[in-house]
Protein backbone atom coordinates (compact mmCIF):
# COMPACT_ATOMS: atom_id res chain seq x y z
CA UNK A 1 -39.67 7.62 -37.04
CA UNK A 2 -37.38 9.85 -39.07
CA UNK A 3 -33.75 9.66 -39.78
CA UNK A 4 -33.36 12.60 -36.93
CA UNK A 5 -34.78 10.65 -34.22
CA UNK A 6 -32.95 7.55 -35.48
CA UNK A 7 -29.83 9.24 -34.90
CA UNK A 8 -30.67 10.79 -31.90
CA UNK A 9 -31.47 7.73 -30.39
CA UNK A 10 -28.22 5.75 -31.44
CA UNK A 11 -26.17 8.91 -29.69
CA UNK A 12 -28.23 8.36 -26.64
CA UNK A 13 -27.43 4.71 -26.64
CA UNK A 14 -23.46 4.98 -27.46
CA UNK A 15 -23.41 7.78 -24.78
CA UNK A 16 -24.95 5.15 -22.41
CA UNK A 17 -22.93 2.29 -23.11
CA UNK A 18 -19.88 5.12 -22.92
CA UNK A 19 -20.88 5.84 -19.46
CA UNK A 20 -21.10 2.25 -18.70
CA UNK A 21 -17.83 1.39 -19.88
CA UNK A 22 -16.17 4.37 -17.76
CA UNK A 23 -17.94 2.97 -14.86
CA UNK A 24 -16.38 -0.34 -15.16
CA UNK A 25 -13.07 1.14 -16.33
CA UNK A 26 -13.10 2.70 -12.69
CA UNK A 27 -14.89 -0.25 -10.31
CA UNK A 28 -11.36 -2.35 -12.23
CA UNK A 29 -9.47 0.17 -10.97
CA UNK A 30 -10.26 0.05 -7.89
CA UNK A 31 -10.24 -3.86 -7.47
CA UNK A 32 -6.81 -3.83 -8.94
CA UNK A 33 -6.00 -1.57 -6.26
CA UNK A 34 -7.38 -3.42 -3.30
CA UNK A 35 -5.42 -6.55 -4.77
CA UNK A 36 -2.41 -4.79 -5.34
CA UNK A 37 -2.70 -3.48 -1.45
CA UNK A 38 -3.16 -7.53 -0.53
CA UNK A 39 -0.53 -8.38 -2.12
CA UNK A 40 1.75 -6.29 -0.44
CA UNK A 41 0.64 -6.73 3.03
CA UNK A 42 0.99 -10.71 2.02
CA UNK A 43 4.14 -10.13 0.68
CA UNK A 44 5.58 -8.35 4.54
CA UNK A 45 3.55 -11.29 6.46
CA UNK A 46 5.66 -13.15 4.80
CA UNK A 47 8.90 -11.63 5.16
CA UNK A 48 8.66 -10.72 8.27
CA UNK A 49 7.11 -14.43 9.20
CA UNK A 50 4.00 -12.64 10.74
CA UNK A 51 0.60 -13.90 10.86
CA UNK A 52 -1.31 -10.68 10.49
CA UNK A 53 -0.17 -7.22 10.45
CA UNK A 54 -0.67 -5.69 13.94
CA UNK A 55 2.37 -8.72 14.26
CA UNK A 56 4.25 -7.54 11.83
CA UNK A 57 3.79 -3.98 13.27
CA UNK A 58 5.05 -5.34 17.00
CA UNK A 59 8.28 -7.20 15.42
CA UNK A 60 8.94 -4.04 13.35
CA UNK A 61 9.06 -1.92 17.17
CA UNK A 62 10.66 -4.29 19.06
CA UNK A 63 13.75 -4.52 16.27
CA UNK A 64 13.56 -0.92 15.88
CA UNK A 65 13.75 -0.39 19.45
CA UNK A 66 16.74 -3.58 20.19
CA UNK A 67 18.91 -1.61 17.14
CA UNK A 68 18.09 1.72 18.72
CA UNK A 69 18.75 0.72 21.99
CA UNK A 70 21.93 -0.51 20.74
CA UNK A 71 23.13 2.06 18.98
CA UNK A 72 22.92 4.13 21.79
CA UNK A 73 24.73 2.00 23.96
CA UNK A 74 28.17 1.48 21.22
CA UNK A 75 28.04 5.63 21.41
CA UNK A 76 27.69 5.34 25.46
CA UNK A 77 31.07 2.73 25.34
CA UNK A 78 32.90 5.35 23.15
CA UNK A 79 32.37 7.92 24.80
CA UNK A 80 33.29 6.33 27.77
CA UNK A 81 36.74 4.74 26.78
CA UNK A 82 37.29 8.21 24.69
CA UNK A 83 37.07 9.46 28.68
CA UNK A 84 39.18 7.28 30.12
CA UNK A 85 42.01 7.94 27.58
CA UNK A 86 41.76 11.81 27.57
């Protein structure tokens, strides 16, 4: 084997290990995302004191709904006494 094929067959094995690495580089990635996503979804369980996250989902539309609902009602008063004054 001469020095050519020698060197032609280290190449072929960096490039390999190269593509091997970038591989890896990207299945981290993509772990690091999927824990990052857990993490967060733990992290509103726990704030909201929610067992799972179609919970979490129902307490977020029933609060959104109550301060809503609310809201609407304290305009519907002040408009009312603003009425009654006029």
């Amino acid at each position: 084997m001469d020095q050519t094929e020698k060197l032609l067959m280290g190449i072929e094995h960096i490039l390999s290990v190269a593509s091997d690495l970038v591989q890896e580089v990207d299945r981290l990635k993509r772990v690091e995302e999927e824990n990052t996503i857990k993490t967060q979804r733990r992290s509103i369980l726990q704030k909201l004191n929610a067992s799972s996250m179609k919970e979490a989902i129902d307490l977020y539309k029933k609060t959104t709904q109550t301060s809503s609902q609310n809201f609407t009602n304290s305009h519907q008063e002040i408009f009312q006494k603003l009425v009654k004054t006029s």
